[in-house]
N, C-alpha and C. Protein backbone atom coordinates (compact mmCIF):
# COMPACT_ATOMS: atom_id res chain seq x y z
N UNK A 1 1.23 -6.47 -59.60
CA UNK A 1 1.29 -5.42 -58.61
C UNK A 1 1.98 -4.20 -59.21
N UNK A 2 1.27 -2.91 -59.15
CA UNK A 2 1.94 -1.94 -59.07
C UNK A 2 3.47 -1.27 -58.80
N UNK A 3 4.70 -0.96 -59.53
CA UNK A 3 5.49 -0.38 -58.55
C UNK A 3 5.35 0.33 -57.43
N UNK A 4 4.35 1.36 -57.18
CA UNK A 4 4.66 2.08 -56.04
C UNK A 4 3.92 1.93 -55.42
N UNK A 5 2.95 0.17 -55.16
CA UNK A 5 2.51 -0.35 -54.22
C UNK A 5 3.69 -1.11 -53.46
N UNK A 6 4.65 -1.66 -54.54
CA UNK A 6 5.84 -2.55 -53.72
C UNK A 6 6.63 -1.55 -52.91
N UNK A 7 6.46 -0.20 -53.64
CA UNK A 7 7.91 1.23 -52.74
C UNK A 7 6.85 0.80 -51.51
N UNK A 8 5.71 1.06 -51.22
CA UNK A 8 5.15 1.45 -50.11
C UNK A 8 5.41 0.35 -49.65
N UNK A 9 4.95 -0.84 -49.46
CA UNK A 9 5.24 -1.98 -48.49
C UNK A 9 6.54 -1.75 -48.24
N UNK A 10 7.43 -1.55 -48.84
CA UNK A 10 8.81 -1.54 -48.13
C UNK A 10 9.39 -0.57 -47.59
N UNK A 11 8.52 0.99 -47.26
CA UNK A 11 8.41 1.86 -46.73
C UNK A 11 8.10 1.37 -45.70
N UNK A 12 6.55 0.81 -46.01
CA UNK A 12 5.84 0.65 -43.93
C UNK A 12 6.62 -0.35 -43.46
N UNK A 13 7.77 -1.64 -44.32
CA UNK A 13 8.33 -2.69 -43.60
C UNK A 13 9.67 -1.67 -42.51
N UNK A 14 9.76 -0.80 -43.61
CA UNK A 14 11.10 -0.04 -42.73
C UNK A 14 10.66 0.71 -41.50
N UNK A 15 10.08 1.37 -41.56
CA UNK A 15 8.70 2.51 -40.57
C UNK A 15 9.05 1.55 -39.68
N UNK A 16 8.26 0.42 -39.66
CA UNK A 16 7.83 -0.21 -38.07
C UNK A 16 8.83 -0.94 -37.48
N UNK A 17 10.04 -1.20 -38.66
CA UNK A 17 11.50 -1.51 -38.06
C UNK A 17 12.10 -0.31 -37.34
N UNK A 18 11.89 0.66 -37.68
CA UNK A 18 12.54 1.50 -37.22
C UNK A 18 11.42 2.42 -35.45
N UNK A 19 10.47 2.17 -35.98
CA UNK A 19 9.83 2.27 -34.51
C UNK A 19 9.46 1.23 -33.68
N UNK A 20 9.62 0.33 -33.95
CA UNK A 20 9.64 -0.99 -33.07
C UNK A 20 11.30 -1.07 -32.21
N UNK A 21 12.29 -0.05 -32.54
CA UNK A 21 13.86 -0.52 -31.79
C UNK A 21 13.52 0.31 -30.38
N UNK A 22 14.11 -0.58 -30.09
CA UNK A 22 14.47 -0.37 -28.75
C UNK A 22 15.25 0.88 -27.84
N UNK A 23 14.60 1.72 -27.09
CA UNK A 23 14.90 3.27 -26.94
C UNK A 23 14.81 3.06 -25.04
N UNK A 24 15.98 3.43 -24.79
CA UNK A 24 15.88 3.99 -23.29
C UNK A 24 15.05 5.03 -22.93
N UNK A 25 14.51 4.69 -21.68
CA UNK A 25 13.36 5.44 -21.19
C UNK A 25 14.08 6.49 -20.59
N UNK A 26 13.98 7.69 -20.60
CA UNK A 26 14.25 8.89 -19.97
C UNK A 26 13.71 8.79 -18.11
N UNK A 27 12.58 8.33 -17.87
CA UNK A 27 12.04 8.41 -16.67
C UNK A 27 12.01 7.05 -15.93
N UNK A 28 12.47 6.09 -15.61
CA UNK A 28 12.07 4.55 -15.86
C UNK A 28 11.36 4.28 -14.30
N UNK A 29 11.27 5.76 -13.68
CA UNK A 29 11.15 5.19 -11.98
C UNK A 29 9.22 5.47 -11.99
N UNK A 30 8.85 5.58 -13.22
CA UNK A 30 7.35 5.97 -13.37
C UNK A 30 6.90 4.47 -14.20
N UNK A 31 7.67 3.43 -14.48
CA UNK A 31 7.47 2.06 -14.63
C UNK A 31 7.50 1.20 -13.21
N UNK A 32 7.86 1.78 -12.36
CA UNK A 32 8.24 1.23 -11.10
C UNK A 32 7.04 1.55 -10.22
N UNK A 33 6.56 0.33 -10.03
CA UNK A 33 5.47 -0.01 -9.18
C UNK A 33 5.68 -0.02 -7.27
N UNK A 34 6.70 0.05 -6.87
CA UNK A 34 6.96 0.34 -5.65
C UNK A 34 7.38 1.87 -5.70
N UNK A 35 8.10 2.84 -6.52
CA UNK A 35 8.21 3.88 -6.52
C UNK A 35 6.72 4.47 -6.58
N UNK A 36 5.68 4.66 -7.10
CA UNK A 36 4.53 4.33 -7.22
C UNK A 36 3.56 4.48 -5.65
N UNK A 37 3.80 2.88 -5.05
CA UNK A 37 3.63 2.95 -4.08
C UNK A 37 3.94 3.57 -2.85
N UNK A 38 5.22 3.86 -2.62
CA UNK A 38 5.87 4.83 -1.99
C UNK A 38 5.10 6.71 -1.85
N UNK A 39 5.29 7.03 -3.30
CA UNK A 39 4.55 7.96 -3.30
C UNK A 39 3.41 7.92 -2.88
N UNK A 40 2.31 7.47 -3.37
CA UNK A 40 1.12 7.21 -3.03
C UNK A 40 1.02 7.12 -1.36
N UNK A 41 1.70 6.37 -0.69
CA UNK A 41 1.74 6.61 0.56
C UNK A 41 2.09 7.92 1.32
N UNK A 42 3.14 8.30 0.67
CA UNK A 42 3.72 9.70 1.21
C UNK A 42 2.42 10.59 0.89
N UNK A 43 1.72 10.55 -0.03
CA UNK A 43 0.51 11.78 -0.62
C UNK A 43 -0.55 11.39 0.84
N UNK A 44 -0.85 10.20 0.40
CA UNK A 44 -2.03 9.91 1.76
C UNK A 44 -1.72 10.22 2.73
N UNK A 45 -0.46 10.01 3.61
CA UNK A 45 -0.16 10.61 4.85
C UNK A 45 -0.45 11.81 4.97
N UNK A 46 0.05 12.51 4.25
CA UNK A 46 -0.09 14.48 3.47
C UNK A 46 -1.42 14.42 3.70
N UNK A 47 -2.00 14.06 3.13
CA UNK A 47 -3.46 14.61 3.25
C UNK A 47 -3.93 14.29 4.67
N UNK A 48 -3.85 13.33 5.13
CA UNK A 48 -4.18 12.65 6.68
C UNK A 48 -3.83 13.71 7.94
N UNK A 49 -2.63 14.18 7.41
CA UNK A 49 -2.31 15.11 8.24
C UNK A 49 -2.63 16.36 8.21
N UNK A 50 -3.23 16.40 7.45
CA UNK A 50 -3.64 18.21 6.96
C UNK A 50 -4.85 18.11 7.49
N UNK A 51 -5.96 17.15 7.13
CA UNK A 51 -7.07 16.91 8.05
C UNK A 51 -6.85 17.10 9.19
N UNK A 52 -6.02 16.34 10.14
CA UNK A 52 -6.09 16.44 11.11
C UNK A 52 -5.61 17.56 11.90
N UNK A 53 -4.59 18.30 11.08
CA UNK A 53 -4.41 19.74 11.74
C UNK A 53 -5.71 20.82 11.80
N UNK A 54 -6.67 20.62 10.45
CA UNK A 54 -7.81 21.00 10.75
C UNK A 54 -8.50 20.99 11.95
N UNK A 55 -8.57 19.49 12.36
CA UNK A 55 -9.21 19.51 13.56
C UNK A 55 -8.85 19.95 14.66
N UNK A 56 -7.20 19.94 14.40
CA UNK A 56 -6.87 20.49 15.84
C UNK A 56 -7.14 22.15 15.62
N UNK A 57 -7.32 22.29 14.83
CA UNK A 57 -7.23 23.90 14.95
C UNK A 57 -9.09 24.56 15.62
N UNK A 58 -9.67 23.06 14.63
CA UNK A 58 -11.04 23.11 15.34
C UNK A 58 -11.20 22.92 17.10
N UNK A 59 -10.54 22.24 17.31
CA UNK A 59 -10.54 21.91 18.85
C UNK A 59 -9.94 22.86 19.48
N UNK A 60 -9.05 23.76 18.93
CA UNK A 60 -8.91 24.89 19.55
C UNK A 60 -9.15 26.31 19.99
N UNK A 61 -10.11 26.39 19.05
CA UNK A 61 -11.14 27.11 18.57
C UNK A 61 -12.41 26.91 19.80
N UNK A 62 -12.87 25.51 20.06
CA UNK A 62 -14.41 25.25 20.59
C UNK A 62 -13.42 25.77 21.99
N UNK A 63 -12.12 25.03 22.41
CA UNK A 63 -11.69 25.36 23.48
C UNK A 63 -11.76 26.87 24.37
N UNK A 64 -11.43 27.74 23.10
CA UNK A 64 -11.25 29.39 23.41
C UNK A 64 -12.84 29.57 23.63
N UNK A 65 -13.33 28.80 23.28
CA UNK A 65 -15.02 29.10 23.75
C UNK A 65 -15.62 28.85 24.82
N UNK A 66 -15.40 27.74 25.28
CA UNK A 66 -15.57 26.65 26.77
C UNK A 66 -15.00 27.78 27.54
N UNK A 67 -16.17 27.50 29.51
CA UNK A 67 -16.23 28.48 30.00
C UNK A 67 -14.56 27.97 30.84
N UNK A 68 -13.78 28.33 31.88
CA UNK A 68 -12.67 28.11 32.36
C UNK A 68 -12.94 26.42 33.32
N UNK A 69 -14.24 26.56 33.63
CA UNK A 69 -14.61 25.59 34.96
C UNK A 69 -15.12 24.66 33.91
N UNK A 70 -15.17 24.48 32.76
CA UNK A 70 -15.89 23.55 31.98
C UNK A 70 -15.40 22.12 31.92
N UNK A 71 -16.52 21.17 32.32
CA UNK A 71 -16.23 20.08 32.71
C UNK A 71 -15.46 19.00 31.23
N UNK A 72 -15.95 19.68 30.11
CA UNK A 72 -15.69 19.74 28.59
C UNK A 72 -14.02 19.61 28.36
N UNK A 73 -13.85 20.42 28.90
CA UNK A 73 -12.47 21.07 28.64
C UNK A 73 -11.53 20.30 28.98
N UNK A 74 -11.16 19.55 29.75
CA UNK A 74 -9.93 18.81 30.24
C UNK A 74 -10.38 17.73 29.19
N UNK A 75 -11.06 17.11 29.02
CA UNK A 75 -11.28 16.03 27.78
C UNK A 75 -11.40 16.53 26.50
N UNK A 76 -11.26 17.64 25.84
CA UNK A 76 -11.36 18.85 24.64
C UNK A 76 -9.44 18.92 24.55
N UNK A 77 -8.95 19.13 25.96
CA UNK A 77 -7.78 19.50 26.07
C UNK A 77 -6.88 18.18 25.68
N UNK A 78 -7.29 17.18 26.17
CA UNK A 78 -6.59 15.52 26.01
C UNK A 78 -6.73 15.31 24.64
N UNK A 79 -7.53 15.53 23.75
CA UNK A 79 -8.55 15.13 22.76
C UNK A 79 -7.15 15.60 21.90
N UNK A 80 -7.16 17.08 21.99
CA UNK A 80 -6.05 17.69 21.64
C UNK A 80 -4.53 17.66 21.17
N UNK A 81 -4.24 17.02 22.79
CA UNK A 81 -2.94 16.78 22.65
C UNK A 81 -2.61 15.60 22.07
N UNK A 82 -3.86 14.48 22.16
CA UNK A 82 -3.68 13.33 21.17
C UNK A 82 -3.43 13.32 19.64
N UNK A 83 -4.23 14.27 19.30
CA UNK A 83 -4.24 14.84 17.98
C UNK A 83 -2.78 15.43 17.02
N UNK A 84 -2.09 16.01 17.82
CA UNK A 84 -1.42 16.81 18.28
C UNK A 84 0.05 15.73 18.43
N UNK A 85 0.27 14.63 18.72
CA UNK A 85 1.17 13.81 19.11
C UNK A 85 0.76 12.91 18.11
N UNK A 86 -0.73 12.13 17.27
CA UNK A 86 -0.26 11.84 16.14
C UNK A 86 -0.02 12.22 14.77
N UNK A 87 -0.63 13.95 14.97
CA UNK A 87 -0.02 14.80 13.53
C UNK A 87 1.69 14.58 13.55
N UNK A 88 2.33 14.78 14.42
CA UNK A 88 3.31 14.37 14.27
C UNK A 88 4.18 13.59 13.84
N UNK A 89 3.44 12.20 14.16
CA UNK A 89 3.87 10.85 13.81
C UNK A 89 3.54 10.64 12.19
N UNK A 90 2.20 11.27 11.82
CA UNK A 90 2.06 11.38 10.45
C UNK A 90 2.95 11.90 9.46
N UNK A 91 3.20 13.17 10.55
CA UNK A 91 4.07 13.99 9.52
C UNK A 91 5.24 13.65 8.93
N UNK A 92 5.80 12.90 9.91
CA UNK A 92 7.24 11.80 9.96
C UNK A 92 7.21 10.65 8.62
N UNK A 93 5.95 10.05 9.46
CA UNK A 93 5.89 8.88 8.45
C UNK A 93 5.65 9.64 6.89
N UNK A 94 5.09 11.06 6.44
CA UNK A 94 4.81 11.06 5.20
C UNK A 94 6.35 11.38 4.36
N UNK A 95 7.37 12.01 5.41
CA UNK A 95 8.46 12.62 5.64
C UNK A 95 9.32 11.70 4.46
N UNK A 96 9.06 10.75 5.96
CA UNK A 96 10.10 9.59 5.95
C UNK A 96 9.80 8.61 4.40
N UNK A 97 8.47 8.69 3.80
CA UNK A 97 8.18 7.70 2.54
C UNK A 97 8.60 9.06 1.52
N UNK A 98 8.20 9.99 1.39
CA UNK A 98 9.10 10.93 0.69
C UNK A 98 10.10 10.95 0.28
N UNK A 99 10.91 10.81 1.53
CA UNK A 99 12.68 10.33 1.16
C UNK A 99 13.11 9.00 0.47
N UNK A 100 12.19 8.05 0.95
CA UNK A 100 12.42 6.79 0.61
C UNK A 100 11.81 6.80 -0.89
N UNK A 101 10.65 7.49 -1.39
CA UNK A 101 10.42 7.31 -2.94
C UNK A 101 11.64 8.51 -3.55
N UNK A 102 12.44 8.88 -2.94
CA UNK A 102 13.40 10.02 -3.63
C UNK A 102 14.48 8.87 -3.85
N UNK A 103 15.05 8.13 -2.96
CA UNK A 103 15.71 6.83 -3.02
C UNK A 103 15.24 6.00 -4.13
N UNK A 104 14.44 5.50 -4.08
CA UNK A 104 13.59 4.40 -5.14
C UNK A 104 13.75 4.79 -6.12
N UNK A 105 13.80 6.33 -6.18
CA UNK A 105 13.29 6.86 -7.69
C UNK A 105 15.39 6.95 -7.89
N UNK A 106 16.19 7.40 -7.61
CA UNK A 106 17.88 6.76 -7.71
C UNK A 106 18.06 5.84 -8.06
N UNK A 107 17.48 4.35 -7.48
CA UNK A 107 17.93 3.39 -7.66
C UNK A 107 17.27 2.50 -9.00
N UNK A 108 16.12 3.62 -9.03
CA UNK A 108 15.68 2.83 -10.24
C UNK A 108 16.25 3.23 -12.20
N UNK A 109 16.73 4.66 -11.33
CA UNK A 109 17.67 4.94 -12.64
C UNK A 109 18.48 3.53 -13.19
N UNK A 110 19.57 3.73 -11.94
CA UNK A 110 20.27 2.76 -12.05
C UNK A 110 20.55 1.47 -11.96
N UNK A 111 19.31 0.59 -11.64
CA UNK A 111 18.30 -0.38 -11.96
C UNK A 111 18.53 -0.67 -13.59
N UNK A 112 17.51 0.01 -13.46
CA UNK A 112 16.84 0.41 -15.40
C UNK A 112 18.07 0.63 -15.95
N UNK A 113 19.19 1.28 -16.10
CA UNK A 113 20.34 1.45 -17.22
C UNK A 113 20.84 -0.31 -17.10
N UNK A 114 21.05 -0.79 -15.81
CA UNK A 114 21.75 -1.87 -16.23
C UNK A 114 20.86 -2.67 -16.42
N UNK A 115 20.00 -3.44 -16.32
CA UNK A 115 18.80 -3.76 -16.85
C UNK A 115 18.91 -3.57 -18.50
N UNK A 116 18.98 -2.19 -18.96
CA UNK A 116 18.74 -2.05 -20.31
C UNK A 116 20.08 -2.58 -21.19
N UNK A 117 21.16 -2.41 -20.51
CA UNK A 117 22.19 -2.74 -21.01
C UNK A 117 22.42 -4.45 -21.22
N UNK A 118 21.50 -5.07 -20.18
CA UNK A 118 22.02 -6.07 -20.27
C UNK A 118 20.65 -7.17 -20.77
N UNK A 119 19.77 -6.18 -21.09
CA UNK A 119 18.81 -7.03 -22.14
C UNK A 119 17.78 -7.74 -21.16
N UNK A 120 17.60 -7.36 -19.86
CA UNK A 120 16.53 -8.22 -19.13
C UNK A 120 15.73 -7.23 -18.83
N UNK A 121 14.29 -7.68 -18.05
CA UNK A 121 13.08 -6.96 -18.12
C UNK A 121 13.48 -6.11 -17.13
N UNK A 122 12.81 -5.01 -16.73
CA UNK A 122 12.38 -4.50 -15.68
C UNK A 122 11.63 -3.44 -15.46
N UNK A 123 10.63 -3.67 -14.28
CA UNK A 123 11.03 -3.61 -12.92
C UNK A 123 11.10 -5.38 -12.80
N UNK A 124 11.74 -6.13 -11.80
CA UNK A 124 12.68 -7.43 -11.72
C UNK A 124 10.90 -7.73 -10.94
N UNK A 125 10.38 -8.82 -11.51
CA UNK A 125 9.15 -9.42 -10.94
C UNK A 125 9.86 -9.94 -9.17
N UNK A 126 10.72 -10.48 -9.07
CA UNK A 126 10.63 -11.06 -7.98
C UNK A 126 11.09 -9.81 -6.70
N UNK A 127 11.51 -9.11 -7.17
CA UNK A 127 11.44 -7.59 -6.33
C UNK A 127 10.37 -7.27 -6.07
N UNK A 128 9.39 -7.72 -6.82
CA UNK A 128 8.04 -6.21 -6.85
C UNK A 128 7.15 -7.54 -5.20
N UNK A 129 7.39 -9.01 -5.73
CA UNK A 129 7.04 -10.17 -4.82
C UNK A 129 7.52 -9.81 -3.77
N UNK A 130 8.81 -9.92 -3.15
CA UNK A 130 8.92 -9.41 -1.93
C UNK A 130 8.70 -8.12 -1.17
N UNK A 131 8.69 -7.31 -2.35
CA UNK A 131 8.13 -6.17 -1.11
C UNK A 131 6.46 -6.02 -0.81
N UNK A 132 5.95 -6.58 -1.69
CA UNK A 132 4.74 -7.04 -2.04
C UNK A 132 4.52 -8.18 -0.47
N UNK A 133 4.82 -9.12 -0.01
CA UNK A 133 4.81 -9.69 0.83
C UNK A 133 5.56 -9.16 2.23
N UNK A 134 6.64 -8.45 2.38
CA UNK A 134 6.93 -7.63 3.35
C UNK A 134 5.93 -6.39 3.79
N UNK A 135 5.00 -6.18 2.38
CA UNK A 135 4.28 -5.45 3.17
C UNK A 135 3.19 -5.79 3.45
N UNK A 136 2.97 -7.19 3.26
CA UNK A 136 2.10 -7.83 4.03
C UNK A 136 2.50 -8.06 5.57
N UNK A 137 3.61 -8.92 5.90
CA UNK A 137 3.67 -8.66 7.01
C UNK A 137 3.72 -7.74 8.01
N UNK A 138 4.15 -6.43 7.41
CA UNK A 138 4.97 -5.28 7.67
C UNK A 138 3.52 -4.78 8.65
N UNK A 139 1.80 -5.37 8.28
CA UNK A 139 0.78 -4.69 8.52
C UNK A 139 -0.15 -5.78 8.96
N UNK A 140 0.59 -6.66 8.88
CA UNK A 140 -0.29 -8.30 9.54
C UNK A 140 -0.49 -7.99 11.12
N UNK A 141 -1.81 -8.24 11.80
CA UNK A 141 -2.14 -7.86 12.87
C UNK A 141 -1.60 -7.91 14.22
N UNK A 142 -0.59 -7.59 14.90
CA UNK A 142 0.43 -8.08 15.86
C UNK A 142 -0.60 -8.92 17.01
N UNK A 143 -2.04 -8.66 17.17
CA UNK A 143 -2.73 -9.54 18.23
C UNK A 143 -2.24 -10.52 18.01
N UNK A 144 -2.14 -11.64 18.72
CA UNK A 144 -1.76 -13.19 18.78
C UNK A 144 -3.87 -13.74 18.73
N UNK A 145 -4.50 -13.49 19.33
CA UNK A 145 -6.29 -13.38 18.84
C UNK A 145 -6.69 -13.31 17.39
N UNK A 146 -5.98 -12.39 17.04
CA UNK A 146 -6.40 -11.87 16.04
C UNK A 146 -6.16 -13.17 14.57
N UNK A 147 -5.14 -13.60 14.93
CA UNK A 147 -4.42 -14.82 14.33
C UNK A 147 -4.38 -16.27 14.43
N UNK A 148 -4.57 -16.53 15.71
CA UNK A 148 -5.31 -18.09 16.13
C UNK A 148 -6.56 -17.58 17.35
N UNK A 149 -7.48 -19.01 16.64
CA UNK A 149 -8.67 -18.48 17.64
C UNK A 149 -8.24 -19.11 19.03
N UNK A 150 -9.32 -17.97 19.70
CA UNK A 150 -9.20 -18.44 21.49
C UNK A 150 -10.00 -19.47 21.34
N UNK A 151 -8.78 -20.63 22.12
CA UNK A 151 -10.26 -21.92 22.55
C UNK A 151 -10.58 -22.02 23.90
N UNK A 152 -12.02 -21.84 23.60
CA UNK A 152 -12.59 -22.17 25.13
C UNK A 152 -13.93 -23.01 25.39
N UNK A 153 -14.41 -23.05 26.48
CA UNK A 153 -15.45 -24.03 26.22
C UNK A 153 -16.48 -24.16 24.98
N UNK A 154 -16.23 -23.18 25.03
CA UNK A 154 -17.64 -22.67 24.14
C UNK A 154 -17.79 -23.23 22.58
N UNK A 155 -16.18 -22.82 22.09
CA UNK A 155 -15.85 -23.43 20.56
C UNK A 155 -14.93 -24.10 20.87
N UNK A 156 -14.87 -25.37 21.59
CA UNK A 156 -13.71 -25.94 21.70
C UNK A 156 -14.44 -27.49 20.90
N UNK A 157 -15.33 -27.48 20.40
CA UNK A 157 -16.12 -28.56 19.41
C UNK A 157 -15.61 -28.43 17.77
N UNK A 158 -15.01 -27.13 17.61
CA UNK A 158 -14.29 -26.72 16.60
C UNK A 158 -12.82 -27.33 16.35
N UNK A 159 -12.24 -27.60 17.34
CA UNK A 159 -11.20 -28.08 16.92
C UNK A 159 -11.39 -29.92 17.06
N UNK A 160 -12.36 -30.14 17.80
CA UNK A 160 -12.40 -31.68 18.02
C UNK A 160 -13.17 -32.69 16.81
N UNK A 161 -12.93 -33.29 15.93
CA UNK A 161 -13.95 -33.87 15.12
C UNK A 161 -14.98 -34.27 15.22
N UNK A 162 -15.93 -33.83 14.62
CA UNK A 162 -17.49 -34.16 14.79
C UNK A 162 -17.88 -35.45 14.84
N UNK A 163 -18.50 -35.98 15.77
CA UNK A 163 -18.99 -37.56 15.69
C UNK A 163 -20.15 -37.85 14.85
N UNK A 164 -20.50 -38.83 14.44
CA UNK A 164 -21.17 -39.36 13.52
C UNK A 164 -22.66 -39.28 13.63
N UNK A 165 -23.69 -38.81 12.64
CA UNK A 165 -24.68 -38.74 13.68
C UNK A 165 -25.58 -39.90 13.57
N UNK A 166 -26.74 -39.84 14.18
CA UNK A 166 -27.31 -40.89 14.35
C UNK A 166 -27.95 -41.39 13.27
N UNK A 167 -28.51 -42.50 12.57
CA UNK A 167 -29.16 -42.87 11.83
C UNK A 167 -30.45 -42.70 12.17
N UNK A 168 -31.60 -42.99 10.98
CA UNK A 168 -32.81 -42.52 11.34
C UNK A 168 -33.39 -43.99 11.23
N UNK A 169 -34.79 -43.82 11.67
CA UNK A 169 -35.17 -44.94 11.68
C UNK A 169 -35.31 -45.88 12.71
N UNK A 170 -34.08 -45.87 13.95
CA UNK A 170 -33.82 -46.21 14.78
C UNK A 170 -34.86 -46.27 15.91
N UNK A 171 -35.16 -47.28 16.81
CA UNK A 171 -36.17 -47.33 17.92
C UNK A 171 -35.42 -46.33 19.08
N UNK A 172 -34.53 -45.35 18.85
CA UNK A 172 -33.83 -44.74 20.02
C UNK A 172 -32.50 -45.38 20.53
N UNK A 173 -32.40 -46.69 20.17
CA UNK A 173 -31.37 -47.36 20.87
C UNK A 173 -30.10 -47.85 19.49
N UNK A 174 -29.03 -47.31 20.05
CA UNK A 174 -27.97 -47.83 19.02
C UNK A 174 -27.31 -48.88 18.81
């Protein structure tokens, strides 16, 4: 072998020692999969609500058009104020996940430093599991229907075990 084939191998052995060490992340809340989520929610609300101020602005608009006696109008007007009472609620909820990914994104600083300091992974798998399952429930269908079926005459053969059926062959009589 060449000498300054051996310099080089022990060039690239050093290189990838030296970019393979281990470097704190400047941003660590953009590894964070519920920070992530958070946002993402707060954006969708944002947009949900901007639509819908559209419409109300549309509905207020056809309104200034409708004659005074218009039979239209008191249901144009309801239509409205519905609209109108859940832009609100949107606006809150996009508000309110805003603040909470401004939180997330704090705690994950300080998450991540001790985490890094102390040599374990993160984001912590069994964190990402429970909120992961809280927000399953958090959106699981509150009907009690919706969750066990109604029994009634009709499918009540569903819960009872099926009897055996007949053999063939048979003169009719068992």
């Amino acid at each position: 072998m060449a000498p300054y084939s051996k310099l080089t191998i022990l060039l690239l052995i050093v290189a990838s020692c030296l970019v393979s060490c281990r470097s704190k992340n400047e941003q660590p809340w953009t590894l964070d999969p519920i920070y992530a989520d958070l946002v993402a929610t707060s954006a969708g609300l944002a947009s949900k609500s901007e639509a819908q101020q559209k419409k109300i602005e549309d509905l207020k608009m056809n309104l200034e058009k409708m004659a005074p006696r218009d039979p239209a109008r008191k249901r144009t007007t309801k239509e409205m104020y519905d609209l109108e009472r859940g832009l609100v609620q949107m606006e809150q909820q996009a508000k309110y996940f805003e603040i909470r990914a401004e939180q997330r994104k704090e705690y994950a600083k300080k998450a991540y430093d001790q985490a890094f300091d102390e040599g374990k992974d993160w984001p912590d798998p069994q964190e990402l599991a429970d909120y992961k399952e809280f927000q399953k429930v958090k959106h699981a269908p509150r009907n009690w229907e919706d969750r066990v079926p109604k029994m009634t005459r009709y499918n009540h053969q569903e819960a009872v075990p099926a009897k055996e059926e007949k053999k063939e062959g048979g003169g009719g009589h068992e």
